[in-house]
PDB file of N, CA and C in Angstrom:
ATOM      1  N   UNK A   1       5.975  55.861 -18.114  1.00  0.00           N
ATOM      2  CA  UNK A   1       5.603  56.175 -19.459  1.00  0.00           C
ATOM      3  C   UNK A   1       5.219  57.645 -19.494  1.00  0.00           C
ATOM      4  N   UNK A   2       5.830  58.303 -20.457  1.00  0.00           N
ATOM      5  CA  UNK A   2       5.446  59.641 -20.759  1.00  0.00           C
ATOM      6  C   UNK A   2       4.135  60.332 -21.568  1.00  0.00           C
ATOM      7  N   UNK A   3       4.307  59.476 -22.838  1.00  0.00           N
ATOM      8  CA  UNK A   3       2.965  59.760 -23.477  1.00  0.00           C
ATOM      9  C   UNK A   3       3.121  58.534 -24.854  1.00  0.00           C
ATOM     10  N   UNK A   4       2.041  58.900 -25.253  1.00  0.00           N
ATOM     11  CA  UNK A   4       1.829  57.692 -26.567  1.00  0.00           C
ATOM     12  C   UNK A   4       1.532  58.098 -27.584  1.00  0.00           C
ATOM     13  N   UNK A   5       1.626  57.855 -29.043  1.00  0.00           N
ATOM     14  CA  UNK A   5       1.209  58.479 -30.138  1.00  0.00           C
ATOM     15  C   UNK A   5       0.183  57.344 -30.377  1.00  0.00           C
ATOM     16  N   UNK A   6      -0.975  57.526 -31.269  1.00  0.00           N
ATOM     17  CA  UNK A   6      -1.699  56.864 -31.874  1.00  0.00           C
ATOM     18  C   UNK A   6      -1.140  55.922 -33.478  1.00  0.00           C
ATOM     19  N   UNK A   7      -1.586  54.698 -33.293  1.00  0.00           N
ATOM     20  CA  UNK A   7      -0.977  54.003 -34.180  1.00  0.00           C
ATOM     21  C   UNK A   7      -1.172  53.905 -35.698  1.00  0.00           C
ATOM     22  N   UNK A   8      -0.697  54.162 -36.599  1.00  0.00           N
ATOM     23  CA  UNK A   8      -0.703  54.603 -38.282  1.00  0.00           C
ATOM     24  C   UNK A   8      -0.118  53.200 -38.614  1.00  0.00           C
ATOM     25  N   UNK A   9      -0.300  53.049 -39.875  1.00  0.00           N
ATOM     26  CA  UNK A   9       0.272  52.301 -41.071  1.00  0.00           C
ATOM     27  C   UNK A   9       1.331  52.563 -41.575  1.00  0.00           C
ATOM     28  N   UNK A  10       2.755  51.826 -41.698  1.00  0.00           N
ATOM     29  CA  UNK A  10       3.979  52.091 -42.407  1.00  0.00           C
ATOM     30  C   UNK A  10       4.130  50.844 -43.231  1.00  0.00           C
ATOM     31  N   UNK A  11       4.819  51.383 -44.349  1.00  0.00           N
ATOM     32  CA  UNK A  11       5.151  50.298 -45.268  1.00  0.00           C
ATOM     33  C   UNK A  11       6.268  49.035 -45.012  1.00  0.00           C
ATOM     34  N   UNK A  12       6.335  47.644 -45.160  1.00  0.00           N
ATOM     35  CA  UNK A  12       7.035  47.134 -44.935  1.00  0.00           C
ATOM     36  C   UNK A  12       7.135  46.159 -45.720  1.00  0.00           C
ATOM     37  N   UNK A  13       8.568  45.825 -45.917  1.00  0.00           N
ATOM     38  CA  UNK A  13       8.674  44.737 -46.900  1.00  0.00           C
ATOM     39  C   UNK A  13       8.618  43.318 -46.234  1.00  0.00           C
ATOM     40  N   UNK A  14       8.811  43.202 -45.109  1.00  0.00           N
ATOM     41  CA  UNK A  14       8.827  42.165 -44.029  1.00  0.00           C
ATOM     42  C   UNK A  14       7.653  41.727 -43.691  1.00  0.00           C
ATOM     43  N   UNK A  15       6.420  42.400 -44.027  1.00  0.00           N
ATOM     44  CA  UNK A  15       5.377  41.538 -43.920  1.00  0.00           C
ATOM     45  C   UNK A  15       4.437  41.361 -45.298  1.00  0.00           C
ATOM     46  N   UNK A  16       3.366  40.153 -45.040  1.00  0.00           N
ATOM     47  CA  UNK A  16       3.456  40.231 -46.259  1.00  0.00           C
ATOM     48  C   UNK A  16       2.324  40.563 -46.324  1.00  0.00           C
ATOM     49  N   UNK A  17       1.496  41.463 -45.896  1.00  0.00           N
ATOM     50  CA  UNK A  17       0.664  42.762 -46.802  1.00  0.00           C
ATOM     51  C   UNK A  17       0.992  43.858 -47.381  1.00  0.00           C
ATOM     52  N   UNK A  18       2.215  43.851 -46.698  1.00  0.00           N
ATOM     53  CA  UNK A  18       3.340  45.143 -47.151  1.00  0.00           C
ATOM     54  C   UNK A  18       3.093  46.343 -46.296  1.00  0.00           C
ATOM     55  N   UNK A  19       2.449  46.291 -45.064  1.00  0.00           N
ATOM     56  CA  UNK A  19       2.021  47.615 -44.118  1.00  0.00           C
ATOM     57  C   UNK A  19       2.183  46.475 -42.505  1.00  0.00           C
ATOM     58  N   UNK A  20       2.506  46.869 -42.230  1.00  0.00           N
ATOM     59  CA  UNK A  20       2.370  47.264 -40.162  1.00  0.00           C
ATOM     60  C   UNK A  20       2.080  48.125 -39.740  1.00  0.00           C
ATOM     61  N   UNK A  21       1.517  48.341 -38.194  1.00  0.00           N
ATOM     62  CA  UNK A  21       0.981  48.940 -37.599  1.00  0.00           C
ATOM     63  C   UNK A  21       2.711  49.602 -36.766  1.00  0.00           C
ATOM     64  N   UNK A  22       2.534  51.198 -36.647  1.00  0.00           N
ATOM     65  CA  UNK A  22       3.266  51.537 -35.571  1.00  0.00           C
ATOM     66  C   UNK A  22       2.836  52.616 -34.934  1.00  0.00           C
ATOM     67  N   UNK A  23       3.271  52.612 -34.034  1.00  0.00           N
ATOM     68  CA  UNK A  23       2.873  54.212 -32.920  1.00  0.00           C
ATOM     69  C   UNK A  23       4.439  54.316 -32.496  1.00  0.00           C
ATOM     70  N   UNK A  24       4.743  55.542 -31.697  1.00  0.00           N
ATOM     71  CA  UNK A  24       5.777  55.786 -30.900  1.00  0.00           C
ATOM     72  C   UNK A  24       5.252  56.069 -29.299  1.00  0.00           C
ATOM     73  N   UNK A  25       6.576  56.643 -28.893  1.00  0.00           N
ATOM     74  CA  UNK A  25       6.182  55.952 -26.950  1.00  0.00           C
ATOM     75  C   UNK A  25       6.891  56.827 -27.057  1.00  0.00           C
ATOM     76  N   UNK A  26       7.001  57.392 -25.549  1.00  0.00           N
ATOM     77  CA  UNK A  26       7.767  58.407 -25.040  1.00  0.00           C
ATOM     78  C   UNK A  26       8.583  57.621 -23.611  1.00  0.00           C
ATOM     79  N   UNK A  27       9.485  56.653 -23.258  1.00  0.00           N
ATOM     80  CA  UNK A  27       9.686  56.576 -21.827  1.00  0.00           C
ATOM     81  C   UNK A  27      10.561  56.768 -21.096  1.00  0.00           C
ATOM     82  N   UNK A  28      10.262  57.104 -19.823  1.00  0.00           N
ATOM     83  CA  UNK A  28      11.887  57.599 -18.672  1.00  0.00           C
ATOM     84  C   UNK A  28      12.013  56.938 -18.008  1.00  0.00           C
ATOM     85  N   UNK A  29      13.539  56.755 -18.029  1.00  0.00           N
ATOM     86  CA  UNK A  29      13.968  55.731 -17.011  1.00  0.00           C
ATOM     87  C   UNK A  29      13.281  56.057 -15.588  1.00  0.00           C
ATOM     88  N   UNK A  30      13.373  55.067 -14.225  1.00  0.00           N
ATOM     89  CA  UNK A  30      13.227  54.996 -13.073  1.00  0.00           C
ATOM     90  C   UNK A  30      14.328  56.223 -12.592  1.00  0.00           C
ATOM     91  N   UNK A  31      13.281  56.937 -11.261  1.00  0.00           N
ATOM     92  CA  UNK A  31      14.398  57.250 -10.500  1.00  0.00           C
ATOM     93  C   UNK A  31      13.635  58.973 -10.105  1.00  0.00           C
ATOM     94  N   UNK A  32      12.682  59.184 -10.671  1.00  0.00           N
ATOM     95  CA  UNK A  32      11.570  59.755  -9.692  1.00  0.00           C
ATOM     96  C   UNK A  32      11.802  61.482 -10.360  1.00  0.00           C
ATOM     97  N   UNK A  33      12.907  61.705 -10.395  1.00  0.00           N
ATOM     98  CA  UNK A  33      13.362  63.569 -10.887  1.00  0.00           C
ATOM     99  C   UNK A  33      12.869  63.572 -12.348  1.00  0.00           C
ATOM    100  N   UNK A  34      12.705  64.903 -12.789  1.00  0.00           N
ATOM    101  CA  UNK A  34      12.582  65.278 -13.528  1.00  0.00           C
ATOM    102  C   UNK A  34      13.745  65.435 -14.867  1.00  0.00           C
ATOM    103  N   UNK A  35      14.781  64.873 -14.078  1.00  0.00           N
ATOM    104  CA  UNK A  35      16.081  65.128 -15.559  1.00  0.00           C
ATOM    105  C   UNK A  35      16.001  63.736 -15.905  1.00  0.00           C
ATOM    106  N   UNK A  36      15.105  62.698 -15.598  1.00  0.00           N
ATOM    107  CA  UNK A  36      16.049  61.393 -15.923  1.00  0.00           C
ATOM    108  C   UNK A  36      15.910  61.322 -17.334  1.00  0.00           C
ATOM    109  N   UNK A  37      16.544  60.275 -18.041  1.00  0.00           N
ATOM    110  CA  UNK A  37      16.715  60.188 -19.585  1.00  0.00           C
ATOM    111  C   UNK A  37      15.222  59.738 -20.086  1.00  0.00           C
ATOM    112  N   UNK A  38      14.700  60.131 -21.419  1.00  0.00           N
ATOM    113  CA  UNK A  38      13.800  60.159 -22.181  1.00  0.00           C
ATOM    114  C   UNK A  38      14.495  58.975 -23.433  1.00  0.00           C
ATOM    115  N   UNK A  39      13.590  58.610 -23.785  1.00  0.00           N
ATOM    116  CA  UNK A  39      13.591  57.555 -25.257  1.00  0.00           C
ATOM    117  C   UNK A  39      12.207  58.173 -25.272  1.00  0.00           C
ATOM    118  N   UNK A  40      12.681  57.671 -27.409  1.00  0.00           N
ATOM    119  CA  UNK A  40      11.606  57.896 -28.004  1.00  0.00           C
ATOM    120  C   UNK A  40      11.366  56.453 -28.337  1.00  0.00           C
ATOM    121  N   UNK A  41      10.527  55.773 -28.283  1.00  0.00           N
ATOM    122  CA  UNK A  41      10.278  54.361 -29.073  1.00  0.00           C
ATOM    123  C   UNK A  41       9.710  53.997 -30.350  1.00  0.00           C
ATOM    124  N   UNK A  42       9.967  53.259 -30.789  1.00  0.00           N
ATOM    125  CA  UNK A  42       8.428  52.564 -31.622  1.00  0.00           C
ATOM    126  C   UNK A  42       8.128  51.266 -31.032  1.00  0.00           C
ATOM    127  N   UNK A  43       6.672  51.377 -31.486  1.00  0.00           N
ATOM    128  CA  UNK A  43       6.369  50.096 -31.071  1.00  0.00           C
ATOM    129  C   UNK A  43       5.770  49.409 -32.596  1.00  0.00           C
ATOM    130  N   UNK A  44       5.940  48.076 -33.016  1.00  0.00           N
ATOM    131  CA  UNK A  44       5.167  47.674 -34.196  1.00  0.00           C
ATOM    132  C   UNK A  44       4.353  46.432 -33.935  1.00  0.00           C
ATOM    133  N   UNK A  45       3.608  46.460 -35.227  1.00  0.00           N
ATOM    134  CA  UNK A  45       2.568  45.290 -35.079  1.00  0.00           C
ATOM    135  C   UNK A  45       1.428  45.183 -34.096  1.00  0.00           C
ATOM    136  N   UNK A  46       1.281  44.053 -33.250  1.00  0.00           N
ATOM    137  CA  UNK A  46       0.582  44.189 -32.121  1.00  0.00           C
ATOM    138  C   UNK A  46       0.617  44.740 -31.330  1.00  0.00           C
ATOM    139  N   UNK A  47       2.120  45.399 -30.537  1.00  0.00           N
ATOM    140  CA  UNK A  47       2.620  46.394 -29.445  1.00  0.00           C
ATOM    141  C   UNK A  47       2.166  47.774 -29.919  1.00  0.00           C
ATOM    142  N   UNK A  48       1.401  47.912 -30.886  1.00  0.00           N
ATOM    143  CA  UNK A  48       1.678  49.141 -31.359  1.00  0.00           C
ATOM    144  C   UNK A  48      -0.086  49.587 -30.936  1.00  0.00           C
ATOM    145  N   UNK A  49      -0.512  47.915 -30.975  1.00  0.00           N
ATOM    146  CA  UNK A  49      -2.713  48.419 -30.119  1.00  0.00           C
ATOM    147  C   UNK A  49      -2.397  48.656 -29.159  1.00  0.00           C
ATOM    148  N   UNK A  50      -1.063  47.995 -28.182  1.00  0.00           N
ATOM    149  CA  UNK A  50      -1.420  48.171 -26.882  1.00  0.00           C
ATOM    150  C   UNK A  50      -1.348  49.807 -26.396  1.00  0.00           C
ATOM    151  N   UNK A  51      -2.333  49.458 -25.299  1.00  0.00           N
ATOM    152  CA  UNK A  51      -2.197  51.519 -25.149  1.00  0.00           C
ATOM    153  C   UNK A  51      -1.767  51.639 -23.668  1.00  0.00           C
ATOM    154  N   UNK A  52      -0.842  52.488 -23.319  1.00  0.00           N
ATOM    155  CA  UNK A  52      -0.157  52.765 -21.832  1.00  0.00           C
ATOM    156  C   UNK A  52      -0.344  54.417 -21.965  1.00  0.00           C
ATOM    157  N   UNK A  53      -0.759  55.113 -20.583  1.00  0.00           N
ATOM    158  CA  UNK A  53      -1.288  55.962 -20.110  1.00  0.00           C
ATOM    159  C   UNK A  53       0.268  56.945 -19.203  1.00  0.00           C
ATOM    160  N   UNK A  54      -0.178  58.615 -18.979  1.00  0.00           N
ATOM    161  CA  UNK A  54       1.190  58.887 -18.683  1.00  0.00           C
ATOM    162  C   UNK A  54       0.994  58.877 -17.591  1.00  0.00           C
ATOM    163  N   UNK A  55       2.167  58.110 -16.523  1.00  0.00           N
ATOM    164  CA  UNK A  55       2.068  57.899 -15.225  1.00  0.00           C
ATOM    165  C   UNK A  55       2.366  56.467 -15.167  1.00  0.00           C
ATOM    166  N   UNK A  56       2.090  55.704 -16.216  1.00  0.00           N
ATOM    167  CA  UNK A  56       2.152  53.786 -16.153  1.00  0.00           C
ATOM    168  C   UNK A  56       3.578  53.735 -15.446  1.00  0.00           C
ATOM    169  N   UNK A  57       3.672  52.631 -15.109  1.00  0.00           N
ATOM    170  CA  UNK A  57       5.169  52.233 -14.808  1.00  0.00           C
ATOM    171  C   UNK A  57       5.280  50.926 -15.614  1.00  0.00           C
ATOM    172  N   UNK A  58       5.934  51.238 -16.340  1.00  0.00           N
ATOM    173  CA  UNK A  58       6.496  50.015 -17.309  1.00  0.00           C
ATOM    174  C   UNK A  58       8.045  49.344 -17.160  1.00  0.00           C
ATOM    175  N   UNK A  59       8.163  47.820 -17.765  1.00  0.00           N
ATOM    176  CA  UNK A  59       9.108  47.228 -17.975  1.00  0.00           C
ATOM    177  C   UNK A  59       9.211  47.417 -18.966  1.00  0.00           C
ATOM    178  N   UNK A  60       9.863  47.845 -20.191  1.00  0.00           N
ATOM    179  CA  UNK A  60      10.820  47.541 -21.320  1.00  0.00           C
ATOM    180  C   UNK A  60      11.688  46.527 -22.209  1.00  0.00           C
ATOM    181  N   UNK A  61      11.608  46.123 -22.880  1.00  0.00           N
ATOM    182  CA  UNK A  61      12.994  45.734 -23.551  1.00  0.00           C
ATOM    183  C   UNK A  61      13.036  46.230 -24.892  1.00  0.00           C
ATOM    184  N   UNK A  62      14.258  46.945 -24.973  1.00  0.00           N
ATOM    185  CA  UNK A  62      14.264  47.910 -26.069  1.00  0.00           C
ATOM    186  C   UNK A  62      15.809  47.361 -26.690  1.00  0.00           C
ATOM    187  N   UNK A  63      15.590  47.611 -28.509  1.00  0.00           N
ATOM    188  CA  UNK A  63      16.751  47.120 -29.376  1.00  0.00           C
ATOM    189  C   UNK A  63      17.042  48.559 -29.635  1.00  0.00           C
ATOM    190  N   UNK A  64      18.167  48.944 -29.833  1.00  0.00           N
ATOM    191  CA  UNK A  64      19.067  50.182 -30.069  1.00  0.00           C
ATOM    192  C   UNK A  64      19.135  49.920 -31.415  1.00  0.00           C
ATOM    193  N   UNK A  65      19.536  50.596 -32.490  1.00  0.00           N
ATOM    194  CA  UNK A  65      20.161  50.512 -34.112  1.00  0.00           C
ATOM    195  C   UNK A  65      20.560  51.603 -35.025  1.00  0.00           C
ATOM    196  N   UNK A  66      21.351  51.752 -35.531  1.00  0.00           N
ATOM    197  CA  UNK A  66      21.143  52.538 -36.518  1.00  0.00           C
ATOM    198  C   UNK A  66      21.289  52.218 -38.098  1.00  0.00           C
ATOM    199  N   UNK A  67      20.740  53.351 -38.575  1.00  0.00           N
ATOM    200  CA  UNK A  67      21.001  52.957 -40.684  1.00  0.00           C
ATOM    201  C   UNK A  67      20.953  54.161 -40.954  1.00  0.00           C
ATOM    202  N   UNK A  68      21.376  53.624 -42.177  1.00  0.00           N
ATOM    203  CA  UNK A  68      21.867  55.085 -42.858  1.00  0.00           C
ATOM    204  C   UNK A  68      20.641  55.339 -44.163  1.00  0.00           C
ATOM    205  N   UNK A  69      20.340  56.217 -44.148  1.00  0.00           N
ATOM    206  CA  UNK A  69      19.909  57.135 -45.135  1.00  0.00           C
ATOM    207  C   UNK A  69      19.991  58.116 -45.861  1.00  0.00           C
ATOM    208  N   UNK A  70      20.212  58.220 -47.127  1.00  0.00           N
ATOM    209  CA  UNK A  70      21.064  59.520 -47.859  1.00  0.00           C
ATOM    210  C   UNK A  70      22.136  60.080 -47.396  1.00  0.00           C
ATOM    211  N   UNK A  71      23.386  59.675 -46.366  1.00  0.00           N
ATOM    212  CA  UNK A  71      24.126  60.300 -46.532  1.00  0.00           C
ATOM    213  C   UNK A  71      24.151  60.650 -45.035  1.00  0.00           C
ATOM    214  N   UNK A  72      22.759  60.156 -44.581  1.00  0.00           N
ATOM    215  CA  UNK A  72      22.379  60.851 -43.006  1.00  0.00           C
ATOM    216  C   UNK A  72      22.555  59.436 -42.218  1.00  0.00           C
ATOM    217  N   UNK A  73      23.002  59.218 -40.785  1.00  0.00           N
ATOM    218  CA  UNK A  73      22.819  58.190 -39.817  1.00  0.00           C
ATOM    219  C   UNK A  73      22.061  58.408 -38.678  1.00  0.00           C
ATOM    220  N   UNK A  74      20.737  57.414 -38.575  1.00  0.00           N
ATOM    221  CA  UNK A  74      19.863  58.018 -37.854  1.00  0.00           C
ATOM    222  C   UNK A  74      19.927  56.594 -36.616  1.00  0.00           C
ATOM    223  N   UNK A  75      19.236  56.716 -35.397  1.00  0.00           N
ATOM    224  CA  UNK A  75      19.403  55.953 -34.527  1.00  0.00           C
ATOM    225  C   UNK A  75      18.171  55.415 -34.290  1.00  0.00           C
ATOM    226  N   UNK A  76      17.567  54.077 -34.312  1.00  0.00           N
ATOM    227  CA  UNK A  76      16.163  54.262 -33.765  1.00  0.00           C
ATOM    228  C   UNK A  76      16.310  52.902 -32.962  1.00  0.00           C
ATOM    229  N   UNK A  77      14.894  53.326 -31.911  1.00  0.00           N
ATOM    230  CA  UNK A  77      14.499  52.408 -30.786  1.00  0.00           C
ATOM    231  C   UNK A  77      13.603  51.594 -30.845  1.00  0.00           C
ATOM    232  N   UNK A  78      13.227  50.134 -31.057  1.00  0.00           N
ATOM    233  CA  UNK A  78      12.173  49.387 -30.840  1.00  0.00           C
ATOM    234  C   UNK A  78      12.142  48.689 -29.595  1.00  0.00           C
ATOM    235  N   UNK A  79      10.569  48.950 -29.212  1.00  0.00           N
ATOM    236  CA  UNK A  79      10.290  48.238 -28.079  1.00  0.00           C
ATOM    237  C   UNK A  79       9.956  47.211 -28.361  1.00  0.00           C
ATOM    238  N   UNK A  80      10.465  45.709 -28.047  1.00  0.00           N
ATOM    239  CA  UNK A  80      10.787  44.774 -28.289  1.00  0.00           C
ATOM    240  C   UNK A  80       9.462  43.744 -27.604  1.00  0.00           C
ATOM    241  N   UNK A  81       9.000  44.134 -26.137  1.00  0.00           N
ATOM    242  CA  UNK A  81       8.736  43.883 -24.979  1.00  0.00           C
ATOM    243  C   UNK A  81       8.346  44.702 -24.048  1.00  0.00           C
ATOM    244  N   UNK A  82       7.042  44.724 -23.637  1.00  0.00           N
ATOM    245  CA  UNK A  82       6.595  45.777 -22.675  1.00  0.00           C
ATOM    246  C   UNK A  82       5.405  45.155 -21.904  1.00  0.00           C
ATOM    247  N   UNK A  83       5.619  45.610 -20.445  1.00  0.00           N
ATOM    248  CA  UNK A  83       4.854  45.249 -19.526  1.00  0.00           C
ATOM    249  C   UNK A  83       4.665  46.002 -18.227  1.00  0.00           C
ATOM    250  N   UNK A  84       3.139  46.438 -18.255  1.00  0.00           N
ATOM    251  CA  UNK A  84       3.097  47.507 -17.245  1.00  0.00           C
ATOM    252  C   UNK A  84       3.037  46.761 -15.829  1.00  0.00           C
ATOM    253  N   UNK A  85       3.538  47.214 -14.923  1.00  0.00           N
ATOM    254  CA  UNK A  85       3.726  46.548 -13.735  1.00  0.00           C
ATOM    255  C   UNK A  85       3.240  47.518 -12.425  1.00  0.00           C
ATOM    256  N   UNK A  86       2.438  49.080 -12.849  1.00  0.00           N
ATOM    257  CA  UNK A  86       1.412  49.224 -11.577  1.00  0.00           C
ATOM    258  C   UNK A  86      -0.022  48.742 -12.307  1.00  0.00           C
ATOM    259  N   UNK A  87      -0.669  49.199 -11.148  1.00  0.00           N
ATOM    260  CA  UNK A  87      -2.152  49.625 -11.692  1.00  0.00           C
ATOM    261  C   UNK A  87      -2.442  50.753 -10.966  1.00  0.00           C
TER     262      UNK A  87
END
């Protein structure tokens, strides 16, 4: 895990207060160098209290997607599933 944002309120029509909780994540794959690949995540709802520190070693499961907006196609990542596996 790279780093963590602190978790805010976004609007949603899917729940029914009309707000969820999200933060974003920063994480790199395994494999120890400094070039390996970066994701940006979100995390929502409950995943979004949990808090991971930079240095964690985490498991993942992440959904890929994209949608379109105005004209623009944007790509985003939810972490689906996460579980830190040092201490």
């Amino acid at each position: 895990m790279v780093r963590q944002g602190e978790a805010f309120s976004v609007q949603s029509s899917k729940n029914e207060a009309g707000q969820i909780q999200k933060c974003n994540i920063v994480l790199k794959e395994l494999g120890g160098g400094k070039f390996e690949n970066e994701y940006v995540c979100a995390m929502l709802g409950n995943l979004a209290a949990c808090r991971f520190y930079e240095g964690d070693v985490v498991v993942a499961t992440l959904r890929f997607s994209t949608h379109e907006y105005q004209g623009q196609t944007f790509q985003e990542i939810l972490v689906t599933d996460i579980v830190k596996i040092n201490s």
